[in-house]
N, C-alpha and C. Protein backbone atom coordinates (compact mmCIF):
# COMPACT_ATOMS: atom_id res chain seq x y z
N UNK A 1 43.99 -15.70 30.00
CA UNK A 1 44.68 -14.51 29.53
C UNK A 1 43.86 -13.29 29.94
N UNK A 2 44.65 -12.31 30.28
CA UNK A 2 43.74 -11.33 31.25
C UNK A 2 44.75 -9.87 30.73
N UNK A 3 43.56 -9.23 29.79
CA UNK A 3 43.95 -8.10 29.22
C UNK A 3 43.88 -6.47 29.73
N UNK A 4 44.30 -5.85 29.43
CA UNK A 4 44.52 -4.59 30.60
C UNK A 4 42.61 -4.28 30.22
N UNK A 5 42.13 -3.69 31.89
CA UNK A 5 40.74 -3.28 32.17
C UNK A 5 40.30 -4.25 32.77
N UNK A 6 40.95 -5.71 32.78
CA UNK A 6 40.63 -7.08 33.30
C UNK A 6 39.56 -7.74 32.54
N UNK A 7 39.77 -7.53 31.40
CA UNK A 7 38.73 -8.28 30.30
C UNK A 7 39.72 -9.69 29.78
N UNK A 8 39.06 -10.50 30.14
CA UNK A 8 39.67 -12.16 29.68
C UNK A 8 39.50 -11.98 28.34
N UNK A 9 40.51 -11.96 27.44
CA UNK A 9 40.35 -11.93 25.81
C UNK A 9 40.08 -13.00 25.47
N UNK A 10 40.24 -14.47 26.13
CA UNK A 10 39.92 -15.96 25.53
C UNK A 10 39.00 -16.30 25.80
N UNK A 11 38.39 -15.52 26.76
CA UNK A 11 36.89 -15.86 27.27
C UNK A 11 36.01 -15.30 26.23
N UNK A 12 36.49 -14.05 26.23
CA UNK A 12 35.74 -13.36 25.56
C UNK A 12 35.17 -13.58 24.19
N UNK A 13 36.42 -13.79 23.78
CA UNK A 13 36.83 -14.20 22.06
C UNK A 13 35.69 -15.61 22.30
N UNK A 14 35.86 -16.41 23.03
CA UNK A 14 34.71 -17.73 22.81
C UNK A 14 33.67 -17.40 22.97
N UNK A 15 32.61 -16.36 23.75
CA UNK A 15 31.65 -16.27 23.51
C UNK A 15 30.78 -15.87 22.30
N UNK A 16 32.23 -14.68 21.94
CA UNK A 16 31.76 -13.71 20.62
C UNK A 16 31.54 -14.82 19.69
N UNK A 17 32.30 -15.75 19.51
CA UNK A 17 32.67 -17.11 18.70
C UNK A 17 30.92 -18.22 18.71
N UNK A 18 30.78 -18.34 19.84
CA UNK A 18 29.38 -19.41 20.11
C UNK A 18 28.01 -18.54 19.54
N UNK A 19 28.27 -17.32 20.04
CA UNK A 19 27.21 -16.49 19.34
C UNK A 19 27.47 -16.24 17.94
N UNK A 20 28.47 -15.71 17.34
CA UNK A 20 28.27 -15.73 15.94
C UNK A 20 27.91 -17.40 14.94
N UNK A 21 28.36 -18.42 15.78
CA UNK A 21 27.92 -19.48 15.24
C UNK A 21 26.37 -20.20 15.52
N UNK A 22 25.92 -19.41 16.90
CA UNK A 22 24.23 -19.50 17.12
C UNK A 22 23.42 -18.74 16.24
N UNK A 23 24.18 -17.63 15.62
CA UNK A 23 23.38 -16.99 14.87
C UNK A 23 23.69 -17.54 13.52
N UNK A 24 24.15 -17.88 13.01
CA UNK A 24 24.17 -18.75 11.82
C UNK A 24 23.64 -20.12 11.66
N UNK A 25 22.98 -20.36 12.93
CA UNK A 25 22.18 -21.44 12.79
C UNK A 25 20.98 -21.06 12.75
N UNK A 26 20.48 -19.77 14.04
CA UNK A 26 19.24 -19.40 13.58
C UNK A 26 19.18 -19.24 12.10
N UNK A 27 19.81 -18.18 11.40
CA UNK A 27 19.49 -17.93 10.01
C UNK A 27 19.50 -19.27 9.15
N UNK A 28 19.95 -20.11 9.41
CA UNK A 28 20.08 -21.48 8.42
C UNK A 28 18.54 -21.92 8.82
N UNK A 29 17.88 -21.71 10.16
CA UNK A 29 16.56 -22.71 10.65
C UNK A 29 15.62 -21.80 9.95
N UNK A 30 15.78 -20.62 10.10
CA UNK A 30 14.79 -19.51 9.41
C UNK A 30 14.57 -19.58 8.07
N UNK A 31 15.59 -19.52 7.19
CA UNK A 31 15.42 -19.90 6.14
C UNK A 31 14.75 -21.68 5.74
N UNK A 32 15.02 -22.09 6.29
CA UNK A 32 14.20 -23.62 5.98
C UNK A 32 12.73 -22.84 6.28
N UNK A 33 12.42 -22.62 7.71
CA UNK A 33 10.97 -21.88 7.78
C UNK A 33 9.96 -21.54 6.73
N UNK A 34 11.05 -20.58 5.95
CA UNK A 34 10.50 -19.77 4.99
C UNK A 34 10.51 -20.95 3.77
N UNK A 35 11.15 -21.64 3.84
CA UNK A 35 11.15 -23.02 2.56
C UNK A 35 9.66 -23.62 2.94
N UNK A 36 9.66 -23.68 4.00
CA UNK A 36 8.35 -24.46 4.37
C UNK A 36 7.53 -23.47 4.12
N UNK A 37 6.95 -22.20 4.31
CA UNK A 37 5.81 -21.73 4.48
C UNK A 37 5.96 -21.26 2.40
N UNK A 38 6.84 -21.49 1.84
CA UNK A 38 7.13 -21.44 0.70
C UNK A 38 6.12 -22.67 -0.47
N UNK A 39 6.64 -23.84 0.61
CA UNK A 39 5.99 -24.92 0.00
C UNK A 39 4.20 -24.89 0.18
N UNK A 40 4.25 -24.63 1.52
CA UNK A 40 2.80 -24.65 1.66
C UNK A 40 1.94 -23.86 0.93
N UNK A 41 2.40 -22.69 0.28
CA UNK A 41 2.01 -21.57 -0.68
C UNK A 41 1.85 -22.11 -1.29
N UNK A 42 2.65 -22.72 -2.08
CA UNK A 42 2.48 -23.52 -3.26
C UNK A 42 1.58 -24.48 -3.55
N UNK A 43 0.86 -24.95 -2.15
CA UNK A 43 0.21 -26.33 -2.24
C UNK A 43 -1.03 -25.84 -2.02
N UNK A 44 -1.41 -24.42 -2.44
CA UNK A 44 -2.50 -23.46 -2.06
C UNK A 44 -2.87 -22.94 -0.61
N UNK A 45 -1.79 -23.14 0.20
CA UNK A 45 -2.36 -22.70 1.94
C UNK A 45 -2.35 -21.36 1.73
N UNK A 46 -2.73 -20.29 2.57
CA UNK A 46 -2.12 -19.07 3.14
C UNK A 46 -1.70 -19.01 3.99
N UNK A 47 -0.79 -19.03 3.48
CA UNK A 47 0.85 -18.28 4.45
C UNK A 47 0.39 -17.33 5.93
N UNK A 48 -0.46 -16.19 5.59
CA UNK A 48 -0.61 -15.41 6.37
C UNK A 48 -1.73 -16.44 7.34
N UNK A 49 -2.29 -17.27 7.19
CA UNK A 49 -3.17 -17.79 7.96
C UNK A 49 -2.37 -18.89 8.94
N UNK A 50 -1.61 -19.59 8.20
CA UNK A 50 -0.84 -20.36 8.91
C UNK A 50 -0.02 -19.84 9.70
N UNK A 51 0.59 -18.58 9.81
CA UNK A 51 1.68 -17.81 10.61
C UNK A 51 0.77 -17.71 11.96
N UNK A 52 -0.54 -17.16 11.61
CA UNK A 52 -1.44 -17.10 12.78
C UNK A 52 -1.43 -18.00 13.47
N UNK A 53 -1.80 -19.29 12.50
CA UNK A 53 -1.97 -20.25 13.52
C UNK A 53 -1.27 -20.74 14.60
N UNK A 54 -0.04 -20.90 13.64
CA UNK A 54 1.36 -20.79 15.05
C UNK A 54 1.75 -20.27 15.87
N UNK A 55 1.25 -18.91 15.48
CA UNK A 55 1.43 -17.77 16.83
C UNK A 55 0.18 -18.34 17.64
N UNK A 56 -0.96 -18.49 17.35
CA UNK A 56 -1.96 -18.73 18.52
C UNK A 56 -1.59 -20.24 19.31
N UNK A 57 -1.18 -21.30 17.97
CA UNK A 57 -0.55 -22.81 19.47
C UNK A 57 0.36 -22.23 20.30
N UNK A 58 1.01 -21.43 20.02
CA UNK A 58 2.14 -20.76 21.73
C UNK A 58 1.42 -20.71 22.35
N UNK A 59 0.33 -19.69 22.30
CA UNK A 59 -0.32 -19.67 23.42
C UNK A 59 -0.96 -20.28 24.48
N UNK A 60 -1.52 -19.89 25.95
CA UNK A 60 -2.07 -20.98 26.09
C UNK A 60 -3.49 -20.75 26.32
N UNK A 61 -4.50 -21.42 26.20
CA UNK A 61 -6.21 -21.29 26.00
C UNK A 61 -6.47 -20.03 26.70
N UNK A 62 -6.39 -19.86 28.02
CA UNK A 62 -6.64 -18.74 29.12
C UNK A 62 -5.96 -17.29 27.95
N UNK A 63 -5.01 -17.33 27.48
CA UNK A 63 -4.58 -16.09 26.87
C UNK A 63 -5.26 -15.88 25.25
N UNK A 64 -5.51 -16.84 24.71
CA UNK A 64 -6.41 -16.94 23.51
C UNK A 64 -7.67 -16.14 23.92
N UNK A 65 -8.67 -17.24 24.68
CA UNK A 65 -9.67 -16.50 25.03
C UNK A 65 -9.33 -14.75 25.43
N UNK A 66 -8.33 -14.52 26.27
CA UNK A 66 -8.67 -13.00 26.77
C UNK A 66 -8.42 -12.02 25.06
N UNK A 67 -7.32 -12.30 24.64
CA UNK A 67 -7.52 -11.56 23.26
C UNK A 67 -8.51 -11.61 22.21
N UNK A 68 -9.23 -12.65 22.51
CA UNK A 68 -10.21 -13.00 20.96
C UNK A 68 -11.50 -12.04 22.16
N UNK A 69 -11.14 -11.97 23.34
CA UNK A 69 -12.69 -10.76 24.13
C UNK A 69 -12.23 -9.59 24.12
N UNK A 70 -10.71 -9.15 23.66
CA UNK A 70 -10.75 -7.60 23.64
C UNK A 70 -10.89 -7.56 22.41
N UNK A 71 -10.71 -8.16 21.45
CA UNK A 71 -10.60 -8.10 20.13
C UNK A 71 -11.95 -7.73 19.47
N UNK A 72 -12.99 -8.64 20.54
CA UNK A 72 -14.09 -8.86 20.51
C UNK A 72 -15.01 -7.13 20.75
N UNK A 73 -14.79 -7.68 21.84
CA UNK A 73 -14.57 -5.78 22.57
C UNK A 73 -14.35 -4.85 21.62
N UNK A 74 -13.46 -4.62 21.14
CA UNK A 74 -13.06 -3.26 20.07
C UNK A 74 -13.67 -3.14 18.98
N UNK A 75 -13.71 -4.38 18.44
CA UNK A 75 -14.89 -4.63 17.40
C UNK A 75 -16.32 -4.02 17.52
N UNK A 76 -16.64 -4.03 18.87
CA UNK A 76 -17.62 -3.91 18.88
C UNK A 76 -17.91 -2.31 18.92
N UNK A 77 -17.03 -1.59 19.61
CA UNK A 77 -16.75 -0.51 20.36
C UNK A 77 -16.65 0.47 18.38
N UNK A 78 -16.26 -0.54 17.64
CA UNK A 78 -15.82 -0.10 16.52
C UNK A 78 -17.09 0.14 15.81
N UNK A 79 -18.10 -0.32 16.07
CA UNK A 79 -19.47 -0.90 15.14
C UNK A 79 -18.79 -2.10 13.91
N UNK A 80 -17.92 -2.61 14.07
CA UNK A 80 -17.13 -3.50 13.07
C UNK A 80 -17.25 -5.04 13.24
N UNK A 81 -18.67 -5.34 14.62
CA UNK A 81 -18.75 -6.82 14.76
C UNK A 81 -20.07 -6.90 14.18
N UNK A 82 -20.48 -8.10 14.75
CA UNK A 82 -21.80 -8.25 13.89
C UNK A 82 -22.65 -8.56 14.92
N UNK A 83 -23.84 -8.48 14.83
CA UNK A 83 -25.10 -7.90 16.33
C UNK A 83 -24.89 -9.40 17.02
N UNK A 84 -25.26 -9.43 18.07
CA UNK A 84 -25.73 -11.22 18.21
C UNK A 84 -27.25 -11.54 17.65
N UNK A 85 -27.01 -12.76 17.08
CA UNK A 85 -28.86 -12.78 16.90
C UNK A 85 -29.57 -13.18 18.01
N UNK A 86 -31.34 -12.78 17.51
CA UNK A 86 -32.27 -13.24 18.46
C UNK A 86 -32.44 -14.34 18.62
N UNK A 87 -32.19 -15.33 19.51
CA UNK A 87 -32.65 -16.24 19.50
C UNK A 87 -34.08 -16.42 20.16
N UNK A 88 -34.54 -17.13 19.80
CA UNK A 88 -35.63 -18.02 19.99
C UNK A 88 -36.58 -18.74 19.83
C-alpha cells in the first residue's frame, strides 16, 4: 500500500509496531536489572560498585589500562594521588 509522498503505510505501520514492542522488552529486561541490583543491595553488595564493575568487563584490558593512566594522571596533576613509595 503506497500512500501519497510514496510512504508505504504497511511498511511503515510494521516497523513503528517491532519498535514499540522492542521497547517494551527493553523496559521489561531493565526492570529485572534493577530487581537484580535490588537483590544484591539487599544481600549487602554496593550497587554503585557493582555497576562499575560491569561497565569495566565491556571493556577490553588495552582500554582499562589507558583510563585507570589518565585517571592516574589527573590525580596526580590534582595533588589527589598518593606519592609512590621509596623503595628499597
Amino acid at each position: 500500500m503506497s500512500d501519497p509522498g510514496g510512504v508505504a503505510g504497511d511498511q511503515l505501520r510494521a516497523f513503528i509496531e517491532r519498535i514499540e514492542r522492542l521497547e517494551e522488552e527493553k523496559k521489561v529486561i531493565s526492570d529485572d536489572i534493577k530487581d537484580v541490583y535490588a537483590e544484591a543491595k539487599g544481600n549487602g553488595y554496593d550497587v554503585k560498585i557493582l555497576r562499575k564493575i560491569v561497565s569495566l568487563r565491556k571493556k577490553q584490558p588495552h582500554e582499562r589500562e589507558e583510563e585507570e593512566a589518565i585517571l592516574d594522571l589527573y590525580l596526580h596533576a590534582l595533588g589527589m594521588a598518593a606519592a609512590p613509595e621509596d623503595s628499597q
